[in-house]
C-alpha atoms as a PDB file:
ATOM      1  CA  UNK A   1       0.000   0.000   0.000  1.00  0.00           C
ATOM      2  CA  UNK A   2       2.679   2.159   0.606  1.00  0.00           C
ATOM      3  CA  UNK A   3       3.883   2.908  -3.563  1.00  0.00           C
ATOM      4  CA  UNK A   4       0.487   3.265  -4.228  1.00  0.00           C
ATOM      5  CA  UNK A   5       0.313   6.077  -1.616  1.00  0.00           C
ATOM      6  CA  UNK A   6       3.324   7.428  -2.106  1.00  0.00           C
ATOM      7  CA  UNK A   7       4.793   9.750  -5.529  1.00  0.00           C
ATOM      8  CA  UNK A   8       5.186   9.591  -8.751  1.00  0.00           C
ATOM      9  CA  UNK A   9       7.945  10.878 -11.176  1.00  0.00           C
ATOM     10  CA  UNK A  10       7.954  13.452 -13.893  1.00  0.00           C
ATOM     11  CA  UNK A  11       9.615  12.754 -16.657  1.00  0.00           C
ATOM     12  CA  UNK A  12      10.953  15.470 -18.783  1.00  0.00           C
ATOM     13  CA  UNK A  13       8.688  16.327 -21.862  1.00  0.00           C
ATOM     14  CA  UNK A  14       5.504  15.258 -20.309  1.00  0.00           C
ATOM     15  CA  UNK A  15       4.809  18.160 -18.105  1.00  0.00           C
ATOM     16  CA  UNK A  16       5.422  21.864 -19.332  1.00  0.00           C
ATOM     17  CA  UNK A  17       8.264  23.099 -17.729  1.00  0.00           C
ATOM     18  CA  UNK A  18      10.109  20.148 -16.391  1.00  0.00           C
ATOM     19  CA  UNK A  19      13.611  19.886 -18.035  1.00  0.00           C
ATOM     20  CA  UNK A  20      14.482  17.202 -15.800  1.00  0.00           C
ATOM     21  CA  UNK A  21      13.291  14.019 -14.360  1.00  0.00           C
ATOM     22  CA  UNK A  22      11.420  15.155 -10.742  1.00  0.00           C
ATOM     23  CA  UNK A  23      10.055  13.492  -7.625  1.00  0.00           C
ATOM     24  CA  UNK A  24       6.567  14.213  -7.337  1.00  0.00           C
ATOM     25  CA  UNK A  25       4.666  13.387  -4.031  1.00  0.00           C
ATOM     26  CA  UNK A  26       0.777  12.688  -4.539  1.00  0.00           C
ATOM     27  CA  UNK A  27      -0.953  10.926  -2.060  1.00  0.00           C
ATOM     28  CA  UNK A  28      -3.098   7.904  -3.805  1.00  0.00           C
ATOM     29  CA  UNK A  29      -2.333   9.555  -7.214  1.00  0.00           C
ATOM     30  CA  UNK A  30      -4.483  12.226  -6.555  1.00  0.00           C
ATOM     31  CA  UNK A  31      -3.849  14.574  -3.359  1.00  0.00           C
ATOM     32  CA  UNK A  32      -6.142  17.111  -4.455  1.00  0.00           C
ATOM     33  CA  UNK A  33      -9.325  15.155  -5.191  1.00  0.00           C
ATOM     34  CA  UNK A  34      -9.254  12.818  -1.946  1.00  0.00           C
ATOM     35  CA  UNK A  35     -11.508  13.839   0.770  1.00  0.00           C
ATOM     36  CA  UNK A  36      -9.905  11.472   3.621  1.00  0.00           C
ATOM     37  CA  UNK A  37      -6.511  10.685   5.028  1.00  0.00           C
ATOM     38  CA  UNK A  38      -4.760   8.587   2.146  1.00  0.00           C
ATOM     39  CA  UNK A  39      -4.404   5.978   4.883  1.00  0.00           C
ATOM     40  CA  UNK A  40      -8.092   5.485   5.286  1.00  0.00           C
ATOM     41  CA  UNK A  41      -8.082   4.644   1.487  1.00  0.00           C
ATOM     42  CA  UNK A  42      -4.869   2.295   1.781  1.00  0.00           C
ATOM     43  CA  UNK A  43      -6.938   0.610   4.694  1.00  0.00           C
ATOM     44  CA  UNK A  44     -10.361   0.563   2.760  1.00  0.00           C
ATOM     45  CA  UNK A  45      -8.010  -1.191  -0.523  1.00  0.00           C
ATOM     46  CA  UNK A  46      -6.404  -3.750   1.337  1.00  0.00           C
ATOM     47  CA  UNK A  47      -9.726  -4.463   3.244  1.00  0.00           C
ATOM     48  CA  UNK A  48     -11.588  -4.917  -0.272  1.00  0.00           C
ATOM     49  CA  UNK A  49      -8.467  -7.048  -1.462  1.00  0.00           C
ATOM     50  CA  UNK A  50      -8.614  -9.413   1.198  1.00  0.00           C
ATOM     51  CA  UNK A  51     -12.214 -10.250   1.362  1.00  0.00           C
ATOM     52  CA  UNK A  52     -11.995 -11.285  -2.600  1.00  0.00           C
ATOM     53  CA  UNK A  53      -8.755 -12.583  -2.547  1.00  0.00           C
ATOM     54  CA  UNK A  54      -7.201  -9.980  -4.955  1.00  0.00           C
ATOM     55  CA  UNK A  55      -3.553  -9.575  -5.324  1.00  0.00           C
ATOM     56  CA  UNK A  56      -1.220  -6.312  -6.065  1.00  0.00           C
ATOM     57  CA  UNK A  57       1.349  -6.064  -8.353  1.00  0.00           C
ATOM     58  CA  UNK A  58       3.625  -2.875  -9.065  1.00  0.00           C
ATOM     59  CA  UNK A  59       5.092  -3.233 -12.488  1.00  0.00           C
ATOM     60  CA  UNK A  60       7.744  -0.814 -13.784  1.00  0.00           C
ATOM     61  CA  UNK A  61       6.589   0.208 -17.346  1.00  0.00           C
ATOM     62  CA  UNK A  62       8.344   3.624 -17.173  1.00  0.00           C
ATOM     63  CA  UNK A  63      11.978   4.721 -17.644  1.00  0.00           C
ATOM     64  CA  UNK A  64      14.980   3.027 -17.483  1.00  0.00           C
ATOM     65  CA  UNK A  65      18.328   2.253 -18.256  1.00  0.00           C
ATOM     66  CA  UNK A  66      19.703   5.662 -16.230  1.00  0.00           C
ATOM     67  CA  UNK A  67      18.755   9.009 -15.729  1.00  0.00           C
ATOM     68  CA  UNK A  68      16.462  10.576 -18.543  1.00  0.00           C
ATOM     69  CA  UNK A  69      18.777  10.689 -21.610  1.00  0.00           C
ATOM     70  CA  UNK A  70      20.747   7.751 -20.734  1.00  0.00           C
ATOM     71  CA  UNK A  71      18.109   5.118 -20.242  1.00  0.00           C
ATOM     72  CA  UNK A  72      14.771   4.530 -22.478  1.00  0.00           C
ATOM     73  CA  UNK A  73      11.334   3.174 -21.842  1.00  0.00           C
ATOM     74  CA  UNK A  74      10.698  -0.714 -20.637  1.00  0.00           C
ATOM     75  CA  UNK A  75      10.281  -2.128 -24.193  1.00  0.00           C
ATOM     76  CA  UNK A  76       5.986  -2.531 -24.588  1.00  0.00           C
ATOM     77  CA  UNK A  77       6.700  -6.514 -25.561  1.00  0.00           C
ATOM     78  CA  UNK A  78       8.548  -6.885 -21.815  1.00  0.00           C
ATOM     79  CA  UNK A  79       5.763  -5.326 -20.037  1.00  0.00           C
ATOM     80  CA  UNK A  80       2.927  -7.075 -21.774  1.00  0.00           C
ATOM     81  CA  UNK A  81       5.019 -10.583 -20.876  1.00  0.00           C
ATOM     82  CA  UNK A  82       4.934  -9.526 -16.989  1.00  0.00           C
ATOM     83  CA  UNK A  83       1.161  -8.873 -17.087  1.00  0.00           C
ATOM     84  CA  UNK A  84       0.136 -12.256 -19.283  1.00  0.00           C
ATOM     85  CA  UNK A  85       2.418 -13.567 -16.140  1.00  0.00           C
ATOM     86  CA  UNK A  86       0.230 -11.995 -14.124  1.00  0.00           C
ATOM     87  CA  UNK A  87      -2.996 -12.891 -15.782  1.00  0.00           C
ATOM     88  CA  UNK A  88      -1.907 -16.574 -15.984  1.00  0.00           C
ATOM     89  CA  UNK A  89      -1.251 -16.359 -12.116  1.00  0.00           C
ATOM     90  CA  UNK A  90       2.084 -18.179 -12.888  1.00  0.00           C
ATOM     91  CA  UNK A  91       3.940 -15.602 -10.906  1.00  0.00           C
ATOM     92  CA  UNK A  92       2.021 -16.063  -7.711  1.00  0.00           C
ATOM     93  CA  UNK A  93       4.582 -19.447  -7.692  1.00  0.00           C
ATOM     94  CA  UNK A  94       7.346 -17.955  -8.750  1.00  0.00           C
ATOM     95  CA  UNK A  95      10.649 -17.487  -6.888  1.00  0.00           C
ATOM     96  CA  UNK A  96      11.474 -13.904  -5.538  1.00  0.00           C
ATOM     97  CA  UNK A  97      14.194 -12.058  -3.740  1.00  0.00           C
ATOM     98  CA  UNK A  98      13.538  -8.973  -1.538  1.00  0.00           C
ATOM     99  CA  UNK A  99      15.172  -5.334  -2.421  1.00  0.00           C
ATOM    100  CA  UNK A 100      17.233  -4.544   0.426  1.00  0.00           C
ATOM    101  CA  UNK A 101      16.215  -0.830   1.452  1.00  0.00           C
ATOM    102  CA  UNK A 102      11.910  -0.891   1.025  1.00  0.00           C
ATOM    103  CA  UNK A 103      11.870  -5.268   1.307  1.00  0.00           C
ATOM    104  CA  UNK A 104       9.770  -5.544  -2.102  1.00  0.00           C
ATOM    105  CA  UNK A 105       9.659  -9.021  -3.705  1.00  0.00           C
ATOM    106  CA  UNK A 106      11.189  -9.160  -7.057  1.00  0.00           C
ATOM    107  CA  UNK A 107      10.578 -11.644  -9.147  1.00  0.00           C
ATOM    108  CA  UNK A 108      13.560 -13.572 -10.198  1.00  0.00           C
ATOM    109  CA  UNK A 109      12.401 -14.796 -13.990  1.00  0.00           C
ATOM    110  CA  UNK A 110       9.268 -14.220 -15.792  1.00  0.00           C
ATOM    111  CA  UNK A 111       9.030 -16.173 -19.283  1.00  0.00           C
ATOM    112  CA  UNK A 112      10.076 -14.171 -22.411  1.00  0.00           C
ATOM    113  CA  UNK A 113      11.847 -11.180 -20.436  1.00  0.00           C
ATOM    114  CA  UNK A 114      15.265 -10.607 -19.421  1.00  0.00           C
ATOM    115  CA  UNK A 115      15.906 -10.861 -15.848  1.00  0.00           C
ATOM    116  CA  UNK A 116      18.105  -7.602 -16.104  1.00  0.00           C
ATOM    117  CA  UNK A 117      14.288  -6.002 -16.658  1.00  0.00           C
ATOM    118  CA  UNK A 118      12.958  -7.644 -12.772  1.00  0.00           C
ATOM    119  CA  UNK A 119      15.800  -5.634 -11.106  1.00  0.00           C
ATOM    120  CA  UNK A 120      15.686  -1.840 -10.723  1.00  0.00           C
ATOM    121  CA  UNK A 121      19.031  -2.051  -9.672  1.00  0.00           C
ATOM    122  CA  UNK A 122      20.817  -3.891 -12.261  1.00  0.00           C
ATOM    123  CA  UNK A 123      18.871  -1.953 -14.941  1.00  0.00           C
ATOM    124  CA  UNK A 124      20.713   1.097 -14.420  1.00  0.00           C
ATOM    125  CA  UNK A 125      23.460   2.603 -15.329  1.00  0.00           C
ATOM    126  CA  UNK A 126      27.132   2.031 -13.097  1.00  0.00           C
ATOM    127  CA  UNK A 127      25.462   0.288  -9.972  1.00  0.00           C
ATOM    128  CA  UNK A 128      26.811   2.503  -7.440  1.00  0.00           C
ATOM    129  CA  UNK A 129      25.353   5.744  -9.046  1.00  0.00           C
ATOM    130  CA  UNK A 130      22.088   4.248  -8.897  1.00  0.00           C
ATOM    131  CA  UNK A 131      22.135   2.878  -5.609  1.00  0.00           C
ATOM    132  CA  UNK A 132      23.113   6.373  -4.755  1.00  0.00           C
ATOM    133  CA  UNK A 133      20.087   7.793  -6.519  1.00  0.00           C
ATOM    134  CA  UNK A 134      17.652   4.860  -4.970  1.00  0.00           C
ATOM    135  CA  UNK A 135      18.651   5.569  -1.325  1.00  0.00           C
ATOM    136  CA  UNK A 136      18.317   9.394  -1.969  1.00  0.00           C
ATOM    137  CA  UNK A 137      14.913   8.786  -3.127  1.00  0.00           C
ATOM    138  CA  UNK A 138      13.957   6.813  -0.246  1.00  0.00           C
ATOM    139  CA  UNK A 139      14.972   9.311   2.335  1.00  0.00           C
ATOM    140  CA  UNK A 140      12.525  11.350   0.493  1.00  0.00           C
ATOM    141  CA  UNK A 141       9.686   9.214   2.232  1.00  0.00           C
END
């Protein structure tokens, strides 16, 4: 519940002004349109999810590769793979490991992507710049 509560980034070119890449917070997506504390609708989500036995997923379908200019979009073919794995509910057997700093579960191979795609980490560019970047953006929370 907590990514789904938590920002958003702004990628240069979709927003006028922004030249570069920005950390946006918006509570639930939507800040300005929610009438109650975002945790109420976190608590109201996971309540509906657990009396139908629905499952979350957070897919990565944006940038990267590096910082804007370096990197490029998750390839459309990679992303559509990780939802038909979805779908199929072959990932709900799959075999994970846990990021170290927020302890989300990666999964470790999905069929027809690359497992450099699972990994935020290995994605980017020079591994110590972007662990860098990753634990600057999670002292933003």
């Amino acid at each position: 519940m907590i990514t789904w509560m938590a920002c958003r980034c702004m990628v240069a070119g979709t927003e006028d002004g922004i030249k570069e890449p920005t950390t946006t917070f918006s509570a639930c997506f939507g800040a300005a349109f929610i009438m109650l504390h975002p945790t109420k609708y976190a608590t109201m989500l996971a309540e509906k999810m657990e009396k139908h036995g629905a499952t979350g997923w957070l897919v990565k379908m944006g940038w990267s590769g590096g910082r804007y200019g370096y990197g490029s979009r998750i390839k459309l073919p990679y992303t559509r793979k990780i939802i038909d794995a979805i779908d199929s509910g072959s990932l709900l057997n799959a075999e994970y490991k846990k990021t170290e700093i927020f302890g989300f579960e990666i999964s470790i191979k999905v069929e027809g992507v690359t497992s450099e795609i699972l990994d935020p980490i290995t994605l980017q560019e020079k591994g110590a710049f972007v662990t860098k970047k990753y634990c600057y953006k999670t002292s933003k929370f």
